[in-house]
Protein backbone atom coordinates (compact mmCIF):
# COMPACT_ATOMS: atom_id res chain seq x y z
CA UNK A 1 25.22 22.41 -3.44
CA UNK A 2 24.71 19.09 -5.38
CA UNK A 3 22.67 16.73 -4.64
CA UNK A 4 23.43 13.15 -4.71
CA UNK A 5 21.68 10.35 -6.56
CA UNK A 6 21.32 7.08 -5.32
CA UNK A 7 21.67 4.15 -7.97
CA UNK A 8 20.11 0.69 -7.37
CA UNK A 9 22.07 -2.35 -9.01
CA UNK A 10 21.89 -5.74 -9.55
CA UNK A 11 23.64 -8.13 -11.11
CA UNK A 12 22.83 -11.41 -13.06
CA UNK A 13 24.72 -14.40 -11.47
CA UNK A 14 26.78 -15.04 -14.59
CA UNK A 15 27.17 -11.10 -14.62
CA UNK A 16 25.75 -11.34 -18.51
CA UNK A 17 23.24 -8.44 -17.64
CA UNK A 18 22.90 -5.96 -15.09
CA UNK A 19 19.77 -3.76 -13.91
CA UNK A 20 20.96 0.21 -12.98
CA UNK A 21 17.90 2.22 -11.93
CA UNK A 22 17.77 5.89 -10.44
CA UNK A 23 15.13 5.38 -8.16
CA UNK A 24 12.62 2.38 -6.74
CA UNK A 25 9.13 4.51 -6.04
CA UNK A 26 7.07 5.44 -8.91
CA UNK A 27 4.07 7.43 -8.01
CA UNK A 28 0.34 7.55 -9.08
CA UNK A 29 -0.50 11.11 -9.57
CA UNK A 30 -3.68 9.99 -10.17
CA UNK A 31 -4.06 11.84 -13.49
CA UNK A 32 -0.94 10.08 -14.42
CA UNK A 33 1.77 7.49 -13.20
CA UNK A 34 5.62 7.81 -13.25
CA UNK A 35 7.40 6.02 -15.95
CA UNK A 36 9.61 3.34 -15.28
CA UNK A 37 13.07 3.63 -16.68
CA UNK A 38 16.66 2.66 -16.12
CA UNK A 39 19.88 1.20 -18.18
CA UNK A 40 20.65 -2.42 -18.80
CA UNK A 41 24.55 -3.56 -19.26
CA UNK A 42 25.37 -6.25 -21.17
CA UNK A 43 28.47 -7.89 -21.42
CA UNK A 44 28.51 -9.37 -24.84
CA UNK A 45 31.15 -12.44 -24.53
CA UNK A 46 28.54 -14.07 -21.76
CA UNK A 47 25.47 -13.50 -24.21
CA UNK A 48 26.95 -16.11 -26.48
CA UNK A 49 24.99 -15.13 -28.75
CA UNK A 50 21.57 -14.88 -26.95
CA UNK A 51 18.84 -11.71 -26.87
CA UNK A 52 18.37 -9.65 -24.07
CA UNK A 53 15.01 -8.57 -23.06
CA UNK A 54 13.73 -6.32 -19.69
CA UNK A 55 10.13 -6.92 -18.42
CA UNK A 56 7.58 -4.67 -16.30
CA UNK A 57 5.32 -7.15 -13.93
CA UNK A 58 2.35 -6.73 -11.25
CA UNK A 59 1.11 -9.69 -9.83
CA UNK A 60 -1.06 -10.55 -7.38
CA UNK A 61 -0.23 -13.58 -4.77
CA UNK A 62 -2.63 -15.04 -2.24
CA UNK A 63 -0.98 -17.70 -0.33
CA UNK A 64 2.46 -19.36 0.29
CA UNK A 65 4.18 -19.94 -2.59
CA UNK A 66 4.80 -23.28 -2.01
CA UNK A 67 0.96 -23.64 -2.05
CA UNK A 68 0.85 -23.38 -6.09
CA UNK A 69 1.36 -26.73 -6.82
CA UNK A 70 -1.25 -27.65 -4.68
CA UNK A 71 -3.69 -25.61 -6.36
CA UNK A 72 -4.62 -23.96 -3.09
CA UNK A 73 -2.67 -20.55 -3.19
CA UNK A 74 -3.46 -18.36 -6.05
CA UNK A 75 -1.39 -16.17 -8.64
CA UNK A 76 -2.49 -14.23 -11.23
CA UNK A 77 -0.44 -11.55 -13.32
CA UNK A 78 -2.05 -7.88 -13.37
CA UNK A 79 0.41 -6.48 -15.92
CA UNK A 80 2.84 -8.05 -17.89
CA UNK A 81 5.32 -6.47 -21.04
CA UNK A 82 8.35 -7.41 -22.16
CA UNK A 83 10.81 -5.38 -24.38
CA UNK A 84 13.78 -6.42 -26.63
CA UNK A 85 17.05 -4.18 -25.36
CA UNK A 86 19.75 -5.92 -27.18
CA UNK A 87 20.04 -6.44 -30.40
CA UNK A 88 18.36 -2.53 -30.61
CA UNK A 89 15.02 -2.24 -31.86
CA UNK A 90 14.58 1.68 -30.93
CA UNK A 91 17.27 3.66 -31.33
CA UNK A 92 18.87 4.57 -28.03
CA UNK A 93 18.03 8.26 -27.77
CA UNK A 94 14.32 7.44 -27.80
CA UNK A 95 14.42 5.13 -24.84
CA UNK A 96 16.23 8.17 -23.36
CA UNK A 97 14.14 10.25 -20.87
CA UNK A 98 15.85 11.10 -17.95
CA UNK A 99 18.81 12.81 -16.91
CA UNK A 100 19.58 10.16 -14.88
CA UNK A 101 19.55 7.53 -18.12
CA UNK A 102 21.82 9.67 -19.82
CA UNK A 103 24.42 10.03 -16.70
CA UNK A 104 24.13 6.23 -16.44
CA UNK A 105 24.45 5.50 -20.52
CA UNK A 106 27.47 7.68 -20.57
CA UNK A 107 29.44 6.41 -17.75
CA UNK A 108 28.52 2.81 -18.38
CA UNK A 109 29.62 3.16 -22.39
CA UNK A 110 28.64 1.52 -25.02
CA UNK A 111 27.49 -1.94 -23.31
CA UNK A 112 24.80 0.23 -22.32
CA UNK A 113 21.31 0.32 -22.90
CA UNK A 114 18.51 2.43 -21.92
CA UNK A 115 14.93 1.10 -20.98
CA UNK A 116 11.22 2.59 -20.17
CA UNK A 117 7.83 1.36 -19.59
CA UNK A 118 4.94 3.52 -18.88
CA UNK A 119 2.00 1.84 -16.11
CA UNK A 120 -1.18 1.56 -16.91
CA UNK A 121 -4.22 3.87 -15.68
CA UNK A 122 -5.84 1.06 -13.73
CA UNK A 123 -3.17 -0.88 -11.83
CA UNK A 124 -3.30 -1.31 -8.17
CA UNK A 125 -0.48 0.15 -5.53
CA UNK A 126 2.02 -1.82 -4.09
CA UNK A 127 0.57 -3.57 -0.95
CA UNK A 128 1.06 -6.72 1.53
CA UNK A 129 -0.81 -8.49 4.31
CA UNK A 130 1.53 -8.69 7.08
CA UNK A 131 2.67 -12.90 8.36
CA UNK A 132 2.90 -13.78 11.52
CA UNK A 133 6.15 -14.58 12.58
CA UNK A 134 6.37 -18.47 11.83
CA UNK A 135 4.69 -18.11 8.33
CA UNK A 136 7.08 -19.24 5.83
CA UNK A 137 6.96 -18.67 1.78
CA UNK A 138 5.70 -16.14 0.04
CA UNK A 139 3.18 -13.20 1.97
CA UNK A 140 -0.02 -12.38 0.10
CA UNK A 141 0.62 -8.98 -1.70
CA UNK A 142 0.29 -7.01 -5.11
CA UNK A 143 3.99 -6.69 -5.97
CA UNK A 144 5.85 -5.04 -8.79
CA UNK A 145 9.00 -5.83 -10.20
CA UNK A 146 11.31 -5.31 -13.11
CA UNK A 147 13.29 -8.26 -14.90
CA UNK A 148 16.00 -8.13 -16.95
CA UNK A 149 17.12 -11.82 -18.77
CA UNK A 150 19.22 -13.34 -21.91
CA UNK A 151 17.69 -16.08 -23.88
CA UNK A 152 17.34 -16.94 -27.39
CA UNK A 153 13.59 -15.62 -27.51
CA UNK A 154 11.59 -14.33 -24.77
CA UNK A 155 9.28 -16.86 -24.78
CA UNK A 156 11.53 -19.90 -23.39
CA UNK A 157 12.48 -20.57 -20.16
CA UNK A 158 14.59 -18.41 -18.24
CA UNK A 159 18.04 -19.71 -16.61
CA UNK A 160 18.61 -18.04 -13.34
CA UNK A 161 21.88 -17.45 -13.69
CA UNK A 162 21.35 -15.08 -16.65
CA UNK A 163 18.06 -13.05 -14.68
CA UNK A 164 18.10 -10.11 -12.39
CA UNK A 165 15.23 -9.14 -10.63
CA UNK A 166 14.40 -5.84 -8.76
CA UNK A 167 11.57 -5.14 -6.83
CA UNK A 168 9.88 -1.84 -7.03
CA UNK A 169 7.20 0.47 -5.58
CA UNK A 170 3.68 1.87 -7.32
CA UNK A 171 3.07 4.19 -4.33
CA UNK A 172 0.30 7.19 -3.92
CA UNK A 173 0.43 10.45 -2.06
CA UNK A 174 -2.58 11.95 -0.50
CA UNK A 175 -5.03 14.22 -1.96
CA UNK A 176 -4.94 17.98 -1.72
CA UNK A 177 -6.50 18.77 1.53
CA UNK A 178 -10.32 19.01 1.95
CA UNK A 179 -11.78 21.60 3.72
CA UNK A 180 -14.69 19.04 4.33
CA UNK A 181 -14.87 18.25 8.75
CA UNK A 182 -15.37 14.35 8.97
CA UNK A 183 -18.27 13.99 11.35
CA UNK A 184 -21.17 11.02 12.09
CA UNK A 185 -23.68 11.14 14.69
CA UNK A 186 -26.67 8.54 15.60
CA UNK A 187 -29.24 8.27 18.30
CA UNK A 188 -30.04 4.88 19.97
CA UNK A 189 -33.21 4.10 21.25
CA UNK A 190 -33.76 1.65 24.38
CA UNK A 191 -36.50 -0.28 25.66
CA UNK A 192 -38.60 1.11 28.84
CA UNK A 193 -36.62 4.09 27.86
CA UNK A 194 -38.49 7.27 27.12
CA UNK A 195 -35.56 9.28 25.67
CA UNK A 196 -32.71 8.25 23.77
CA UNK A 197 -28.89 7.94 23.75
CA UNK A 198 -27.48 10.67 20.95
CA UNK A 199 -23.33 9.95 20.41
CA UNK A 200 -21.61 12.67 17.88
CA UNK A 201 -17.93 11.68 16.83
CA UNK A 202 -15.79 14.37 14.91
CA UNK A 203 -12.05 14.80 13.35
CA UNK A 204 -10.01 17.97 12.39
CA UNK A 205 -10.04 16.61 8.66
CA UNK A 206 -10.26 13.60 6.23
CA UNK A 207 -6.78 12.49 5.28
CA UNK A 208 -4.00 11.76 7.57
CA UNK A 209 -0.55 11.23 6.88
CA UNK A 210 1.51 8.47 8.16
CA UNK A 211 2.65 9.24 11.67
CA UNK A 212 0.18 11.65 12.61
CA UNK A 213 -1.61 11.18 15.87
CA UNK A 214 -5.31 10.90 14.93
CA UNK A 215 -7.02 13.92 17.02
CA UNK A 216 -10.64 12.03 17.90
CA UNK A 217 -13.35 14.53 19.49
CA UNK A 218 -16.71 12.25 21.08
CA UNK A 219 -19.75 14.13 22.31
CA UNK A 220 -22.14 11.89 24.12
CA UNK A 221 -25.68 12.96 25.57
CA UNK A 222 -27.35 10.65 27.55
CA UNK A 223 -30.93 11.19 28.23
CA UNK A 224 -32.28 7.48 28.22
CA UNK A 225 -32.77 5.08 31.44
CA UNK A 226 -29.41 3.51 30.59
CA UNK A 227 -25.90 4.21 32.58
CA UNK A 228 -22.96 4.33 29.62
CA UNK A 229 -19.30 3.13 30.55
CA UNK A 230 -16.32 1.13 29.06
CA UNK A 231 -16.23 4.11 26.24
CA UNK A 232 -13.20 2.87 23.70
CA UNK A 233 -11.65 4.53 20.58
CA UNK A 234 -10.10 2.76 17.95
CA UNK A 235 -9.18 2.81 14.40
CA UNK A 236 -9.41 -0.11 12.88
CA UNK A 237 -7.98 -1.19 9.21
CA UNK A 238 -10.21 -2.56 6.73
CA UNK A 239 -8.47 -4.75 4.14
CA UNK A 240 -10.89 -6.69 1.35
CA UNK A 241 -9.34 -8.90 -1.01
CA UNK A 242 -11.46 -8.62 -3.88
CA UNK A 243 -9.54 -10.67 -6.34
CA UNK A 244 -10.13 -14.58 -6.45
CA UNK A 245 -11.21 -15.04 -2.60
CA UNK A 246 -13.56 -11.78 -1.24
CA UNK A 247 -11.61 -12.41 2.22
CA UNK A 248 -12.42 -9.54 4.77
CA UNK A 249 -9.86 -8.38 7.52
CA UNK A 250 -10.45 -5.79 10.18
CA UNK A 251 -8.21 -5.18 12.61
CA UNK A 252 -7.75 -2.78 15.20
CA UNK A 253 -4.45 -1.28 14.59
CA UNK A 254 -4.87 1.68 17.46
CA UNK A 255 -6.65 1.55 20.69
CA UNK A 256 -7.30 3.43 23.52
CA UNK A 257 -9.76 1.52 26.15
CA UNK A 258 -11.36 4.15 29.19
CA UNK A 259 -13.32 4.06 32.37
CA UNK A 260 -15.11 6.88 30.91
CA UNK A 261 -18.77 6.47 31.75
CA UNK A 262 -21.97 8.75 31.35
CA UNK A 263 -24.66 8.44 33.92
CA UNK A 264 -28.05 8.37 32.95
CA UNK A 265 -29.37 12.46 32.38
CA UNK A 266 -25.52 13.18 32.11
CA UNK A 267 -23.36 14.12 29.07
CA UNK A 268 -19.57 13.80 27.92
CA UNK A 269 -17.52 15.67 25.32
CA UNK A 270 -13.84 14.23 25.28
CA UNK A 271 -10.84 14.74 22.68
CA UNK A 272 -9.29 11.12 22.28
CA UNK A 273 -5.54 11.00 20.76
CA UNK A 274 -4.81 7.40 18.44
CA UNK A 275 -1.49 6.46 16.65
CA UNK A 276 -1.96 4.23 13.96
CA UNK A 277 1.50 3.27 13.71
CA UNK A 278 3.30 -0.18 12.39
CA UNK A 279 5.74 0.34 15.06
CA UNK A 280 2.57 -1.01 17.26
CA UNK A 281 1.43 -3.59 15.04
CA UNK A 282 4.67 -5.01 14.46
CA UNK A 283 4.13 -9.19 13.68
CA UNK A 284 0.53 -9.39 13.40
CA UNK A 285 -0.63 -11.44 11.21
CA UNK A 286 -3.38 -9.62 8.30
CA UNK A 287 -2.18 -6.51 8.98
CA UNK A 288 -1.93 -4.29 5.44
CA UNK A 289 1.50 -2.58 5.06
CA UNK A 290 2.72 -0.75 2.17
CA UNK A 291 5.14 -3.02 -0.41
CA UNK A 292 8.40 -3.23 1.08
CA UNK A 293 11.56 -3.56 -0.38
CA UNK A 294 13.95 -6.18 0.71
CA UNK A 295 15.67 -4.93 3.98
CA UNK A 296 14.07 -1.45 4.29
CA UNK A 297 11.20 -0.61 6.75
CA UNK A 298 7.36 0.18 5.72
CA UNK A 299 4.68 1.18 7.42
CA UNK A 300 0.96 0.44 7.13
CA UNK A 301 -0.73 0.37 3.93
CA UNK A 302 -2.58 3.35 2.51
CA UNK A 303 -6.11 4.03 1.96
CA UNK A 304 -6.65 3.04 -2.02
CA UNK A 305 -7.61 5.47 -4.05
CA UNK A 306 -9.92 4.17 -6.87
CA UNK A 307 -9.72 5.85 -9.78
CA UNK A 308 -13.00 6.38 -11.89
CA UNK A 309 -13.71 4.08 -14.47
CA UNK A 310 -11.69 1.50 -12.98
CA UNK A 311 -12.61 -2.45 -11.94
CA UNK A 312 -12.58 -2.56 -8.44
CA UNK A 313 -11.42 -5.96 -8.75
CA UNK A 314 -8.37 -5.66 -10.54
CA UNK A 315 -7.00 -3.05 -7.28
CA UNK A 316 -6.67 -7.29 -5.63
CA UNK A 317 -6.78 -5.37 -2.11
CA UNK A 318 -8.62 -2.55 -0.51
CA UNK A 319 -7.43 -0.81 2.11
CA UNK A 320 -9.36 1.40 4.55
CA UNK A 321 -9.50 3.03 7.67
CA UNK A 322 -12.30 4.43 10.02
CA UNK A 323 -12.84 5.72 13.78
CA UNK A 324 -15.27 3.21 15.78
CA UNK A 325 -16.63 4.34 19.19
CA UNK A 326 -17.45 1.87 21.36
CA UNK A 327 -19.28 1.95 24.82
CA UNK A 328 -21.49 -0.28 27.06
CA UNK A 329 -25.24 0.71 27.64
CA UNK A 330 -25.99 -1.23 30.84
CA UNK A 331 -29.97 -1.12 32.42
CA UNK A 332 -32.01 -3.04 34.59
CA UNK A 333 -32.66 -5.20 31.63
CA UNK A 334 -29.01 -5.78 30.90
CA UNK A 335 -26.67 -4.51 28.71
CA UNK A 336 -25.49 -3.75 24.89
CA UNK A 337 -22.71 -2.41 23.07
CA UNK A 338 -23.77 0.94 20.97
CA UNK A 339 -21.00 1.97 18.43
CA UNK A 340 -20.39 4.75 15.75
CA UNK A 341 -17.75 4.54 13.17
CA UNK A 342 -16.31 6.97 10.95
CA UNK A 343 -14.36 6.92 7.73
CA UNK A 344 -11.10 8.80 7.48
CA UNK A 345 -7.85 8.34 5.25
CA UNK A 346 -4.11 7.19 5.78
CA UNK A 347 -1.90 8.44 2.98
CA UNK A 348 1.50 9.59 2.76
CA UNK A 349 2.36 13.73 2.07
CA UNK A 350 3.07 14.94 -0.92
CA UNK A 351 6.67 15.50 -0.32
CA UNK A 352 8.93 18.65 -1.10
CA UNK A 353 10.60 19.15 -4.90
CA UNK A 354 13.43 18.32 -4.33
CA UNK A 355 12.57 15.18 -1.89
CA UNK A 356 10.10 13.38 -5.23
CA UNK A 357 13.10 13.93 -7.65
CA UNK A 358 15.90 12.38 -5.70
């Protein structure tokens, strides 16, 4: 049985140069990073006469785009290079590395020209902070995206009609699967209370996978003066930009709000089900989601992954997730919220063979 492969294309305006790529989602192994790599067609009676070059991008944006000239929104390029495709430099067979190149080069002839970039170690994944439906311009995100253009050098400005751009992924799968149990636990003390409050909080394991319900399992003993109610379970998203403003946002991105109480001398142990899921979240404004591409779904971001060695503040977003408890110790004194959080991880599965080499 064959298997299909999907080819994205776009198309300059003046239809001078044209981007063909077999796939969208490069991944970060961790130890290593896809390469990027496609074919560029020319068509040499538009050049006139002009170069054509491909570039590789990451930038970070933090504000609306029509912001910039304001100074108030901020842009800064992660990773930049640009590479000469036409006239040759290389010869083509060494900017050959897939199968997929040489399919494309063959069937597209000699107007055809192969291209690859490799990412560097320490670049962030693709990720964006959610608008709110009547935001307008451009969404706060890291975003990657390949270029291809025709000018006389690569260092003048670029007509539109002779540019193609194509947005792409830099996406992560989660770790291999740790045998380690997630767990917290903390005792609270209370005035005019001899003995104290002791909350325990539990999951089956440390990284879930997009879709998953997150299993939740709460132990509460309550030997102090206090009555406990209101108990509530949430995970919550953690997103820091640490590039240019040190902005915090933590929302609650899966909830589920109880009567549950524990009388004084009394204890609980209760398995709580959550479902982080965009589908929930849909048009809240700061939530993270994964980059999209232009008329395709997402879902929310992943947890980032820092590598060793590497700045956290070139990542320009972190993304977490942990479990917060939540309850209401009420007394004869009045009342306080106790809570206990724990950290956990949202990733996506390493998929199947055949699935990562579409």
């Amino acid at each position: 049985m064959s298997t299909k492969h999907v080819i994205f294309k776009k198309v300059s305006r003046d239809k001078s140069v044209a981007v063909y790529m077999g796939k969208r989602d490069f991944v970060d192994h961790c130890d290593f990073v896809d390469p990027v790599d496609g074919v560029i067609l020319i068509d040499p009676q538009q050049l006139k006469g002009r170069k054509v070059y491909v570039m590789l991008s990451c930038t970070f944006r933090y504000g609306r785009q029509d912001m910039d000239v304001m100074g108030v929104a901020f842009r800064r390029d992660l990773f930049v290079v640009t590479r000469q495709v036409y006239p040759e430099l290389q010869d083509k067979e060494k900017l050959t590395h897939t199968k997929v190149q040489q399919k494309l080069l063959r069937k597209l002839g000699d107007n055809a020209f192969p291209f690859f970039f490799e990412f560097p170690d320490n670049l962030p994944c693709s990720v964006a902070l959610q608008p709110a439906p009547n935001d307008v311009g451009k969404k706060c995100a890291v975003e990657f995206e390949v270029k291809a253009f025709c000018s006389e050098n690569q260092d003048e400005k670029v007509d539109k009609q002779s540019s193609v751009r194509l947005t792409i992924r830099k996406i992560q799968f989660g770790p291999d699967v740790s045998k380690v149990v997630p767990e917290a636990e903390t005792t609270f003390e209370f005035l005019m209370s001899e003995k104290p409050l002791h909350i325990k909080m539990s999951l089956p394991k440390e990284t879930f996978y997009h879709g998953e319900p997150v299993p939740v399992n709460v132990e509460i003993t309550n030997s102090s003066s206090r009555n406990i109610k209101d108990i509530n379970v949430s995970v919550e998203q953690v997103t820091n930009v640490v590039l240019y403003s040190n902005d915090k946002y933590v929302k609650s991105v899966a909830k589920e709000e109880t009567d549950d109480s524990v009388p004084s001398g009394t204890s609980l142990k209760k398995d709580y089900t959550l479902y982080p899921l965009l589908s929930y979240n849909k048009d809240r404004r700061g939530i993270a989601l994964d980059g999209r591409l232009k008329h395709e779904d997402t879902n929310l971001a992943s947890s980032t992954i820092v590598k060793d060695e590497v700045l956290r503040e070139v990542q320009g977003m972190l993304v977490s997730y942990k479990v917060v408890v939540r309850m209401i110790a009420s007394g004869t004194i009045g009342s306080s919220e106790v809570s206990l959080e724990l950290p956990f991880k949202l990733m996506h599965p390493i998929p199947e063979l055949g699935e990562l080499f579409y």
